[in-house]
C-alpha atoms as a PDB file:
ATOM      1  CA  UNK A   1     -19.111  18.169   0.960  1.00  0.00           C
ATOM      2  CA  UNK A   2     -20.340  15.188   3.048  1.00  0.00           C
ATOM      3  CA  UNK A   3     -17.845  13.997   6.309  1.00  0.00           C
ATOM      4  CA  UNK A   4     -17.148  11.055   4.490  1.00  0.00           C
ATOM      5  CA  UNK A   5     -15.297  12.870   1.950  1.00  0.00           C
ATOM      6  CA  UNK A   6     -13.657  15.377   4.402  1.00  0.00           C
ATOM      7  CA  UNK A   7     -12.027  12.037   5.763  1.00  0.00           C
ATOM      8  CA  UNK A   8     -10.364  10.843   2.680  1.00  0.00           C
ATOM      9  CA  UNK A   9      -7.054  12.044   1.322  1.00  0.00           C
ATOM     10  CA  UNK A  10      -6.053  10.889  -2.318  1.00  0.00           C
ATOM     11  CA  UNK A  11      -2.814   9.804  -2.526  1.00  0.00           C
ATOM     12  CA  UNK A  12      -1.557   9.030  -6.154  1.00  0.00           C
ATOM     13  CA  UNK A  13       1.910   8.071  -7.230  1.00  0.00           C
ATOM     14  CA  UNK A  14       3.059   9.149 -10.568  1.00  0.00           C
ATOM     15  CA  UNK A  15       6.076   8.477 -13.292  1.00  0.00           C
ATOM     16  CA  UNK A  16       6.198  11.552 -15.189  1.00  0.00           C
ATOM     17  CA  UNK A  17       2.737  11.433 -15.823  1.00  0.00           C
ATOM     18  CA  UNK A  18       2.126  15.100 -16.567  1.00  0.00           C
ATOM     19  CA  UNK A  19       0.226  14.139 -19.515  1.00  0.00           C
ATOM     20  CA  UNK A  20      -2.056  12.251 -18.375  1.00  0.00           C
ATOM     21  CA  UNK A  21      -2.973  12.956 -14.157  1.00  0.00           C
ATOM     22  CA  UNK A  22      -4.876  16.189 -15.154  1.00  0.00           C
ATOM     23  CA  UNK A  23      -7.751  14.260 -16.232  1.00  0.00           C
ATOM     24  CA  UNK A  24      -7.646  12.255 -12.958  1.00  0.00           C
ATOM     25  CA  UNK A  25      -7.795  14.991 -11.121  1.00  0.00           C
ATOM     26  CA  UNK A  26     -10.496  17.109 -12.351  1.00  0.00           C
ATOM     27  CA  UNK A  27     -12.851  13.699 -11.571  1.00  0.00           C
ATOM     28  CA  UNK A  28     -11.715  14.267  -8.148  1.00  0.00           C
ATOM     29  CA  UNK A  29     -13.931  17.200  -6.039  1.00  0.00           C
ATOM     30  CA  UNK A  30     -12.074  19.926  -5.052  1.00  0.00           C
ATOM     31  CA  UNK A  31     -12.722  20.207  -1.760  1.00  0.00           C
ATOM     32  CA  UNK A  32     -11.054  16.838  -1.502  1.00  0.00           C
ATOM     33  CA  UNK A  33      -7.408  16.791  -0.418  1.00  0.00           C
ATOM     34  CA  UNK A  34      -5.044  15.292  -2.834  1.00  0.00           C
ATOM     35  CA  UNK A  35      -1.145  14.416  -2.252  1.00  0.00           C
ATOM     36  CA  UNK A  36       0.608  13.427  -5.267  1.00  0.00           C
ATOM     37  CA  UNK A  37       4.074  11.630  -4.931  1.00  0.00           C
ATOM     38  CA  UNK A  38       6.070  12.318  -8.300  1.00  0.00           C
ATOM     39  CA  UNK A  39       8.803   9.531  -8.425  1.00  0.00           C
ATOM     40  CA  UNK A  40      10.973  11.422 -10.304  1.00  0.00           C
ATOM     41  CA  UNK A  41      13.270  14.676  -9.406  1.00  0.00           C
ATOM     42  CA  UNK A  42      10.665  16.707 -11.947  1.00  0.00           C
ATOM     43  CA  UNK A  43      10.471  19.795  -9.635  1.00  0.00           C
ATOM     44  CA  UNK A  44       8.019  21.812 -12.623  1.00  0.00           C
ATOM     45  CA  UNK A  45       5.538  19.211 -12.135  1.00  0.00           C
ATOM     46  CA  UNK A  46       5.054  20.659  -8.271  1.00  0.00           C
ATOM     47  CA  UNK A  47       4.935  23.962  -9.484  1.00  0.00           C
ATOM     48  CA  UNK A  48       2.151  23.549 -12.329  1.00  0.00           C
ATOM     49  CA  UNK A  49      -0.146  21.300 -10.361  1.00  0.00           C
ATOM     50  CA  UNK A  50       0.051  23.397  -6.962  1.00  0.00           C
ATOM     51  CA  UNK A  51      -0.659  26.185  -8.743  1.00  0.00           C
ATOM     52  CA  UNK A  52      -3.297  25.207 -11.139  1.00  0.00           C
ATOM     53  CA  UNK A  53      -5.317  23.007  -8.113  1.00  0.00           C
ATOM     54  CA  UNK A  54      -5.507  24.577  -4.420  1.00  0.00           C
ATOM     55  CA  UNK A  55      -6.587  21.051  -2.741  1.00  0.00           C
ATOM     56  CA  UNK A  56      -3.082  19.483  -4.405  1.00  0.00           C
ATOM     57  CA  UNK A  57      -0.026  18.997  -2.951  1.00  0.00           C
ATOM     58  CA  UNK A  58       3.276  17.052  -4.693  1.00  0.00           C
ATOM     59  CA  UNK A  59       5.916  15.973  -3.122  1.00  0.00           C
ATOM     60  CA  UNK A  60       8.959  15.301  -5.407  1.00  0.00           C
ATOM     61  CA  UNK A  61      10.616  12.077  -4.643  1.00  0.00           C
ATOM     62  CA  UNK A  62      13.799  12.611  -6.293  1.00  0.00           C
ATOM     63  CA  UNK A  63      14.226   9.248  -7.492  1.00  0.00           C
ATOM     64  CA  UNK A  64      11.950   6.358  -8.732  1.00  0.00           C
ATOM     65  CA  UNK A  65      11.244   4.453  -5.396  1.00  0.00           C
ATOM     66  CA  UNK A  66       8.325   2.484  -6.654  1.00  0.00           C
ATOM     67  CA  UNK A  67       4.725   2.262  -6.088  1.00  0.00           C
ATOM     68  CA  UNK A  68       4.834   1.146  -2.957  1.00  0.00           C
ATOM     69  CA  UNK A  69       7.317   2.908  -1.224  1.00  0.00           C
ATOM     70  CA  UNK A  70       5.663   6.252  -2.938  1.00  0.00           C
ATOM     71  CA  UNK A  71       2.396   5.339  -1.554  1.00  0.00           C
ATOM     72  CA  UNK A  72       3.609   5.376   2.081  1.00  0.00           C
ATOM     73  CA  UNK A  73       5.390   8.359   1.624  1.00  0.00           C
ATOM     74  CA  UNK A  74       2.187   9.581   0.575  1.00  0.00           C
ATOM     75  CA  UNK A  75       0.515   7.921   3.279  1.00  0.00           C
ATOM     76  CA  UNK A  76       2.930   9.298   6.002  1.00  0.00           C
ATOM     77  CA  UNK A  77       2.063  13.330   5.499  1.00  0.00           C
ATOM     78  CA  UNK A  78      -2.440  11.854   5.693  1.00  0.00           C
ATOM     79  CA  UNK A  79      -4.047  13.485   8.421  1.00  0.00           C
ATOM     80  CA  UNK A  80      -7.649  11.574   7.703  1.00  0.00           C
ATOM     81  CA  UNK A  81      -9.301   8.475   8.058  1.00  0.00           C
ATOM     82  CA  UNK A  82      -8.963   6.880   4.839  1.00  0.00           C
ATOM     83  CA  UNK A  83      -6.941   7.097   2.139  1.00  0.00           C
ATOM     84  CA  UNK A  84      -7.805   6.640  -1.288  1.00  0.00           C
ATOM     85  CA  UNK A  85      -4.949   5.146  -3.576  1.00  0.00           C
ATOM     86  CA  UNK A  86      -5.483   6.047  -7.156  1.00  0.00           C
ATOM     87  CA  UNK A  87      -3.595   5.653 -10.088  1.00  0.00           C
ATOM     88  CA  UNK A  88      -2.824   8.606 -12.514  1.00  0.00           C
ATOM     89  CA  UNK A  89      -4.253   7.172 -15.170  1.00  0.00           C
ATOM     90  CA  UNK A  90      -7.916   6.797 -14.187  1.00  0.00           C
ATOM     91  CA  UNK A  91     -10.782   9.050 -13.737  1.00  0.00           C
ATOM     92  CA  UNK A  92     -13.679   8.821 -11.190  1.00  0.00           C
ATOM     93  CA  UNK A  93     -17.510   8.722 -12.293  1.00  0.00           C
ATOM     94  CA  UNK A  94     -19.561  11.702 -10.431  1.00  0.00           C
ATOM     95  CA  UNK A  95     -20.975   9.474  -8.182  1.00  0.00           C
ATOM     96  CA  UNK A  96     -18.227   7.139  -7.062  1.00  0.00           C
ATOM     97  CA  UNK A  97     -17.515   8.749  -3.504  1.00  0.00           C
ATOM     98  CA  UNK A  98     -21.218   8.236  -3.138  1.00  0.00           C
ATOM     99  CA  UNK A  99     -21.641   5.003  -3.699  1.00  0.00           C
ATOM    100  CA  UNK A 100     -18.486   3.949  -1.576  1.00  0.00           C
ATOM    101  CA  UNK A 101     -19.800   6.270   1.186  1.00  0.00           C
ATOM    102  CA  UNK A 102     -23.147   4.218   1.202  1.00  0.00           C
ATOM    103  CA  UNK A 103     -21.432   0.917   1.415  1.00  0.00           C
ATOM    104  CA  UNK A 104     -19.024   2.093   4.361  1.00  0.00           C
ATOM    105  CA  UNK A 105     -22.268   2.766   6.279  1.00  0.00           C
ATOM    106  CA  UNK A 106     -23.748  -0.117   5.273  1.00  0.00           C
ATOM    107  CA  UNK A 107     -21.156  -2.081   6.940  1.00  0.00           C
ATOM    108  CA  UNK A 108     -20.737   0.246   9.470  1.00  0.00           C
ATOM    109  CA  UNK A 109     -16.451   1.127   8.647  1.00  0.00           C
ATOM    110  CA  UNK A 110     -15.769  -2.434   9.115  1.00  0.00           C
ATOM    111  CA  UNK A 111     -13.765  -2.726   6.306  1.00  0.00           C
ATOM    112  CA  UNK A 112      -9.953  -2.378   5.792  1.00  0.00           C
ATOM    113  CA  UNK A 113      -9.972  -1.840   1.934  1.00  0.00           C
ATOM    114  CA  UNK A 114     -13.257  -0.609   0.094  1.00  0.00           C
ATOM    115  CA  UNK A 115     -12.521  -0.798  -3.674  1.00  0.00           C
ATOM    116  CA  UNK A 116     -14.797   0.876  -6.789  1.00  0.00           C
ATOM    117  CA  UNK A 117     -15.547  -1.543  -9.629  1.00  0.00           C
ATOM    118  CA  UNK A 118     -12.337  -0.580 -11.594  1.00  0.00           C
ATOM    119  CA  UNK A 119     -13.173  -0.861 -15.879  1.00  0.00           C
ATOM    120  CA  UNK A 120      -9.825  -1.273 -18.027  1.00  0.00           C
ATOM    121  CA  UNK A 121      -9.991  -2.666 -21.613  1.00  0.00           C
ATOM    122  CA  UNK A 122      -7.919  -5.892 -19.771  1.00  0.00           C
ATOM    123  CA  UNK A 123      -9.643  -5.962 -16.717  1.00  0.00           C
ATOM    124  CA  UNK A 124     -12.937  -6.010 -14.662  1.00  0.00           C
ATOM    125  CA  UNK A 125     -12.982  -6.523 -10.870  1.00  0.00           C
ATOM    126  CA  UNK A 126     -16.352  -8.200 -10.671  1.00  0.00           C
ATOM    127  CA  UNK A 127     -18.316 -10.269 -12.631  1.00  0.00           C
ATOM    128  CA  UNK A 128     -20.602  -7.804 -15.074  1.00  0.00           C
ATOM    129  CA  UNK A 129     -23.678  -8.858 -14.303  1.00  0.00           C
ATOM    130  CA  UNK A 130     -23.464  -8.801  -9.979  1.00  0.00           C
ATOM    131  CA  UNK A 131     -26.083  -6.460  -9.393  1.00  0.00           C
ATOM    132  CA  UNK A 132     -25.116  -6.288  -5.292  1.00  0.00           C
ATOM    133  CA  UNK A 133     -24.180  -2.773  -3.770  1.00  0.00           C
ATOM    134  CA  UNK A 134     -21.393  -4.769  -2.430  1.00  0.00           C
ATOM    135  CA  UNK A 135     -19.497  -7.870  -2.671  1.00  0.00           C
ATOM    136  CA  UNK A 136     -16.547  -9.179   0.228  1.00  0.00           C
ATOM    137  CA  UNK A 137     -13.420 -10.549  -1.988  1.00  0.00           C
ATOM    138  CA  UNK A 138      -9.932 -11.878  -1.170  1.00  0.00           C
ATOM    139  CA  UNK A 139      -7.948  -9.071  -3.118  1.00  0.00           C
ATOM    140  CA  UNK A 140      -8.312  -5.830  -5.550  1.00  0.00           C
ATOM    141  CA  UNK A 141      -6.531  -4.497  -7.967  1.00  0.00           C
ATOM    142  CA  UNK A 142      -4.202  -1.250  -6.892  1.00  0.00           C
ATOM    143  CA  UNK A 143      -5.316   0.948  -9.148  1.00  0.00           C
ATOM    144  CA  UNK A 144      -7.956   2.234  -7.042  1.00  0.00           C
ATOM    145  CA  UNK A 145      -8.503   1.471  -3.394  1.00  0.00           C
ATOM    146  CA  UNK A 146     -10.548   3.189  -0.274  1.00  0.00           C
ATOM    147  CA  UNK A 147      -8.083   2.332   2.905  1.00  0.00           C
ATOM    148  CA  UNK A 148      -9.741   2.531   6.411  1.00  0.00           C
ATOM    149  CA  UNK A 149      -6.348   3.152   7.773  1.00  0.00           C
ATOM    150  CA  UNK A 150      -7.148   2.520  11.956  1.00  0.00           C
ATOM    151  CA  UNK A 151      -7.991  -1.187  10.605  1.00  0.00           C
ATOM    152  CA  UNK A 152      -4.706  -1.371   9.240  1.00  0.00           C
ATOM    153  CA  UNK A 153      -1.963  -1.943  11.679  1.00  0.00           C
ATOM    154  CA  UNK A 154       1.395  -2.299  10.021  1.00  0.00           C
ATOM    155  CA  UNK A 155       4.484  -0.174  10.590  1.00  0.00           C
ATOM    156  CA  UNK A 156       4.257   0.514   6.384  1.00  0.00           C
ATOM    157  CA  UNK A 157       1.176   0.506   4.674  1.00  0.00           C
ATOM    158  CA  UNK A 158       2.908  -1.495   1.444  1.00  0.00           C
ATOM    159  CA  UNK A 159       5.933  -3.903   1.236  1.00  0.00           C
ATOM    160  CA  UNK A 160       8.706  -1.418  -0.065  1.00  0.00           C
ATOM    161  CA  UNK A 161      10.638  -4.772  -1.268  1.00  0.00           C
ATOM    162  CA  UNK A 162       8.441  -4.705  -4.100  1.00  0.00           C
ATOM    163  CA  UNK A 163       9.160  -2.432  -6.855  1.00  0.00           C
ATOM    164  CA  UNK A 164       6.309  -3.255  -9.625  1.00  0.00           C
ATOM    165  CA  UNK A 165       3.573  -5.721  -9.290  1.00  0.00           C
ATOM    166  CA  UNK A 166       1.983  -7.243  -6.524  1.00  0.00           C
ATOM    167  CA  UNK A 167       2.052  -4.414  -3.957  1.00  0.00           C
ATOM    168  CA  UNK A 168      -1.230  -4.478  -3.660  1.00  0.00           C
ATOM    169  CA  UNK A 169      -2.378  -8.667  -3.467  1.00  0.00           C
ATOM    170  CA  UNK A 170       0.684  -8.612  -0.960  1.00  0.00           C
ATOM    171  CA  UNK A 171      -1.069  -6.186   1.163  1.00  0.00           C
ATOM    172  CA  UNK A 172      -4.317  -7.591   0.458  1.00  0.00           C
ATOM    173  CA  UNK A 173      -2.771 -11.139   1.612  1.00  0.00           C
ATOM    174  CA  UNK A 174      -1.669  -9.578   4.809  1.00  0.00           C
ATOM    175  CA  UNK A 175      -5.045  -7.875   5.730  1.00  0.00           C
ATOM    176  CA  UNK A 176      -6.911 -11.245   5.371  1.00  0.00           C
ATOM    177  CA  UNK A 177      -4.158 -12.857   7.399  1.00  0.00           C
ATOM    178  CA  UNK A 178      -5.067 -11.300  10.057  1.00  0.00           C
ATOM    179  CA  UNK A 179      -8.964 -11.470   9.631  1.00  0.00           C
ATOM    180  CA  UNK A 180      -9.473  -7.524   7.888  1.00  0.00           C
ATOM    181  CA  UNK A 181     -12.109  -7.323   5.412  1.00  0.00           C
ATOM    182  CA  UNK A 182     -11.935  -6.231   1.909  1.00  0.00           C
ATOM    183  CA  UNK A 183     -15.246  -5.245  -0.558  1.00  0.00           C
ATOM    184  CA  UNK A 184     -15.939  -3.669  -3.697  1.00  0.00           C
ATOM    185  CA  UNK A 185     -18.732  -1.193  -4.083  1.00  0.00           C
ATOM    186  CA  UNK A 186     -20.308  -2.302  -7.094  1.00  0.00           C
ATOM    187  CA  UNK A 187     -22.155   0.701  -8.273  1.00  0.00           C
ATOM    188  CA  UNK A 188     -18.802   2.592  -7.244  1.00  0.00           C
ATOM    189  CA  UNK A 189     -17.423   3.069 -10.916  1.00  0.00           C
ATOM    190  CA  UNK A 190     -13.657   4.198 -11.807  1.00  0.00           C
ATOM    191  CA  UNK A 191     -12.303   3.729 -15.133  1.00  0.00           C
ATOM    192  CA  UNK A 192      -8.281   2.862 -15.651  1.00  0.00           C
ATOM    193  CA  UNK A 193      -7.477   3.866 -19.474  1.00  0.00           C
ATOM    194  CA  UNK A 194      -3.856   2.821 -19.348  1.00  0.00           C
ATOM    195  CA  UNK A 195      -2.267   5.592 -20.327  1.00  0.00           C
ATOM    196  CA  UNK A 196       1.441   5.503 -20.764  1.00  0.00           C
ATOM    197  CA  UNK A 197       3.528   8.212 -19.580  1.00  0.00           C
ATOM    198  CA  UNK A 198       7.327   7.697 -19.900  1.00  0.00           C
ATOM    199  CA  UNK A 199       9.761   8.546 -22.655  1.00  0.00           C
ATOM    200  CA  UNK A 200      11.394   5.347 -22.759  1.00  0.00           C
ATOM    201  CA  UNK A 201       8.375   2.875 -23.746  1.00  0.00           C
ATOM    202  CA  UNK A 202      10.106   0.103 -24.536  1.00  0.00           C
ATOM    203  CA  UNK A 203      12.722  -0.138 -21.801  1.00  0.00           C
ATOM    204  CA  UNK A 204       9.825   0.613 -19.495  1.00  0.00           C
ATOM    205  CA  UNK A 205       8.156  -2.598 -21.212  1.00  0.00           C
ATOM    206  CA  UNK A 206      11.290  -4.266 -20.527  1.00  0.00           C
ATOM    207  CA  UNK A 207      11.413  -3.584 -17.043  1.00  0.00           C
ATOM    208  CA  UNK A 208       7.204  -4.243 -16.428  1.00  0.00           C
ATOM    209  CA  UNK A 209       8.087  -7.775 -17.588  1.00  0.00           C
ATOM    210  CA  UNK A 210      11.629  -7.789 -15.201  1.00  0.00           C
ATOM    211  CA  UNK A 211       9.467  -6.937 -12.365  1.00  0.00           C
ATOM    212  CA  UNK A 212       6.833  -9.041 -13.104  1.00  0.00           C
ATOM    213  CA  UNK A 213       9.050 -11.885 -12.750  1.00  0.00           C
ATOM    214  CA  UNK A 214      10.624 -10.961 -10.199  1.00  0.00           C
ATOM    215  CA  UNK A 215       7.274  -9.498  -7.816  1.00  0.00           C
ATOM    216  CA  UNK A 216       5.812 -13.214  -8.583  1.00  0.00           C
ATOM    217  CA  UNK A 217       8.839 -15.249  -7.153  1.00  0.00           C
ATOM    218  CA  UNK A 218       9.174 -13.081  -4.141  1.00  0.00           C
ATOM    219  CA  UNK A 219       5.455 -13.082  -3.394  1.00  0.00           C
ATOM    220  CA  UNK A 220       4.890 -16.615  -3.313  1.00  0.00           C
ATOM    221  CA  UNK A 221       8.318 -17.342  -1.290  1.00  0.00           C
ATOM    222  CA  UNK A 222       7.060 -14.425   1.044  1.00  0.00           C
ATOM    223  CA  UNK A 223       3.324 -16.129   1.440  1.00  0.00           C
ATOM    224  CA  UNK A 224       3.986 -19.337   0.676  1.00  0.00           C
ATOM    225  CA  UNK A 225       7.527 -20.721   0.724  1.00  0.00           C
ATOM    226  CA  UNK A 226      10.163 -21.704  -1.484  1.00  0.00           C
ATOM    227  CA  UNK A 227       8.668 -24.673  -2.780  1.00  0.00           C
ATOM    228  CA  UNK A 228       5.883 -22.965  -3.761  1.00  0.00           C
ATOM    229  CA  UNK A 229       7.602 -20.003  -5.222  1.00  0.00           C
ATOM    230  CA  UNK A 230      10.166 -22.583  -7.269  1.00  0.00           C
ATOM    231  CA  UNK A 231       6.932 -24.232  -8.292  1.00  0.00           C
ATOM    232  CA  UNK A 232       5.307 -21.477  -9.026  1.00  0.00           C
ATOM    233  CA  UNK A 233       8.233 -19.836 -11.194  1.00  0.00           C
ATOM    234  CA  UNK A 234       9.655 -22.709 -12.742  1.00  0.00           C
ATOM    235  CA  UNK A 235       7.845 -23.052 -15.965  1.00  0.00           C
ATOM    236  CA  UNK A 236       7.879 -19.794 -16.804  1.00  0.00           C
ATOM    237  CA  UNK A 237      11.495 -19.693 -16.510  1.00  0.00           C
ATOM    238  CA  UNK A 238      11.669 -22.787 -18.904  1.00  0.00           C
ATOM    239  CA  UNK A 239       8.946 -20.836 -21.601  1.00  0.00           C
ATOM    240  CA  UNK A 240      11.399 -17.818 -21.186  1.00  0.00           C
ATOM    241  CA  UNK A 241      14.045 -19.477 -22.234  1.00  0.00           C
ATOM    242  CA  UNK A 242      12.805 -21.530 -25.231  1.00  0.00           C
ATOM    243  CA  UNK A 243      11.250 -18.366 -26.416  1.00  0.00           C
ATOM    244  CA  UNK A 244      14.276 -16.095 -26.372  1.00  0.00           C
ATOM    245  CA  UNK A 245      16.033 -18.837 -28.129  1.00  0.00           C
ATOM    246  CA  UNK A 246      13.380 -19.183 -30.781  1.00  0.00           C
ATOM    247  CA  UNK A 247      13.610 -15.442 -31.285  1.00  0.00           C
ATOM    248  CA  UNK A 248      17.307 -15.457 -31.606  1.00  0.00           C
ATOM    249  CA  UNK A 249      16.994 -18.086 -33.764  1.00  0.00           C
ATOM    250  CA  UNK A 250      14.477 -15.496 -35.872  1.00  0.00           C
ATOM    251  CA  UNK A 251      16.181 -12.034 -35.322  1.00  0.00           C
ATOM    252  CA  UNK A 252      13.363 -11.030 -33.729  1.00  0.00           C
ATOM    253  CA  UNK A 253      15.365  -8.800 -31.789  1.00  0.00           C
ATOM    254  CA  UNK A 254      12.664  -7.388 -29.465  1.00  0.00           C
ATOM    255  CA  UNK A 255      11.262 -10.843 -28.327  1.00  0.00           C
ATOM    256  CA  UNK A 256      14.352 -11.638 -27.332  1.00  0.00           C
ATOM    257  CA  UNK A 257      15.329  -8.521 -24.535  1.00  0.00           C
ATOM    258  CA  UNK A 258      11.248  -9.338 -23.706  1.00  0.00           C
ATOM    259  CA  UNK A 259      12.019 -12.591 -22.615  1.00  0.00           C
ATOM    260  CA  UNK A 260      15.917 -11.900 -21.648  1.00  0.00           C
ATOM    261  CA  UNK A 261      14.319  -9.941 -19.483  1.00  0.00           C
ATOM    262  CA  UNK A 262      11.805 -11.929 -17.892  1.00  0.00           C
ATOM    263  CA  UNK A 263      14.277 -14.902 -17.223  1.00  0.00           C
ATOM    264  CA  UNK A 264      17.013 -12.088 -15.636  1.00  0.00           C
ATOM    265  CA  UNK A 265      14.106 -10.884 -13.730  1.00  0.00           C
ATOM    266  CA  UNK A 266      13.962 -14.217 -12.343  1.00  0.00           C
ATOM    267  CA  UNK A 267      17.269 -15.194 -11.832  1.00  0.00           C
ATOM    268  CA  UNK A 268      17.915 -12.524  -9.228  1.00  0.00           C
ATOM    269  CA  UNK A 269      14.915 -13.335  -7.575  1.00  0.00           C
ATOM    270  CA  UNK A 270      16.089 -17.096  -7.182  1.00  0.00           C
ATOM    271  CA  UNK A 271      19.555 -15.441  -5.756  1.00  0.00           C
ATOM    272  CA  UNK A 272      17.683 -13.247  -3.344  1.00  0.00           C
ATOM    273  CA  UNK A 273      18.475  -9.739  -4.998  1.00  0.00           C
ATOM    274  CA  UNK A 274      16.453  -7.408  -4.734  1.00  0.00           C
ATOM    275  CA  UNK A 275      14.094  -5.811  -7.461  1.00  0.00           C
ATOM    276  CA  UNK A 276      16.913  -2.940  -8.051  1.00  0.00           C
ATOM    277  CA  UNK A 277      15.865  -2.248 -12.129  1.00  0.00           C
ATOM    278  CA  UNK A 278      14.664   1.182 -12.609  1.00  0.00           C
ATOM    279  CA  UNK A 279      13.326   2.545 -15.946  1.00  0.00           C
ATOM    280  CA  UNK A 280      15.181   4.853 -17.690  1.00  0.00           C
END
């Protein structure tokens, strides 16, 4: 086990994901120390991972408080250097620690996030054919991320105001504000299969696209103003609305609570509500 890795703590927030985090974790080394933050009050969840993995520990939330206020719990009990946010639903390639190690020395720690190049069927955080060991960007996706937590000075690591959505461009945001650096490792490979893990899929849908709506409002009238956020906001609203009308119109019965959705999502982000929709 290299000191690099005997610095980093995985800290990975989960939604009943019982089905699904196992595969995560055997990706992960052993000797690596992992907290998991189940955001649910599923107490058998701490007893079958603790006892089945001796570098895991789960802490129980008792309630769905988000990804970002389950990440700094997480991130409260870390003892090392970095922390390495990770989604349950993704799996790390043998060499990823590796590669990431190589880059920090590269650029000797002077980093405040250090993402892998994340592969989803939706999604790929750099272009496919960079052939660089590294790359400096604006933002990365939260599903993976390597934090170099002395460069990051805030009270919390995440905005606990968001409940879905743009945790992770807000924090990003806030590092460049104040001149941190952020790279992907490019030979640093983990793959994100989007695995769903709830019982409720489609209310969960329902609230992804409430949150989504709501996370974009609040970000850009956090970052940017309310101009910008109206601006910002303000077609979709209108698209919302002609669409759930259309699918009235239709009986299309789950377009409609799609789009409801979306424009209620909205709506009490233009009051100044806060993101209180939980999935069932």
């Amino acid at each position: 086990m290299s000191q690099f890795e005997k610095n980093i703590t995985f800290v990975i927030v989960c939604f009943r994901s019982s089905s699904v985090i196992e595969k995560c974790l055997e990706s992960i080394s052993s000797d690596c120390k992992i907290i998991i933050v189940e955001n649910s009050n599923d107490v058998s969840i701490k007893s079958h991972l603790e006892k089945k993995y001796s570098n895991v520990q789960v802490l129980i939330s008792g309630d769905n408080i988000g990804y970002g206020s389950g990440n700094n719990l997480g991130i409260s009990m870390v003892k090392t250097k970095y922390v390495f946010i990770l989604n349950p639903d993704t799996f790390l390639e043998k060499n990823t620690l590796k590669e990431l190690s190589y880059v920090a020395n590269v650029i000797n720690d002077d980093f405040s996030i250090l993402s892998p190049k994340i592969f989803d069927k939706k999604f790929i955080n750099l272009e496919s054919n960079k052939i660089d060991d590294f790359i400096e960007v604006d933002f990365v996706k939260g599903f993976a991320m390597l934090l170099n937590l002395p460069k990051i000075n805030f009270d919390k690591v995440f905005d606990e105001n968001f409940f879905l959505f743009l945790e992770e461009i807000d924090l990003c945001k806030r590092i460049k504000n104040i001149g941190g650096k952020i790279y992907v490792a490019c030979k640093a490979k983990v793959h994100h299969y989007s695995k769903k893990s709830s019982g409720n899929e489609f209310h969960v849908e329902l609230c992804r696209n409430w949150h989504w709506m709501w996370s974009l409002y609040y970000y850009n009238f956090k970052h940017f103003g309310l101009l910008v956020a109206y601006k910002t906001t303000l077609y979709k609203f209108i698209s919302s609305l002609i669409k759930m009308l259309i699918a009235i119109i239709f009986f299309k019965k789950r377009k409609y609570l799609i789009y409801k959705y979306r424009l209620l999502g909205l709506i009490n982000a233009y009051q100044g509500k806060n993101s209180w929709l939980r999935p069932l």
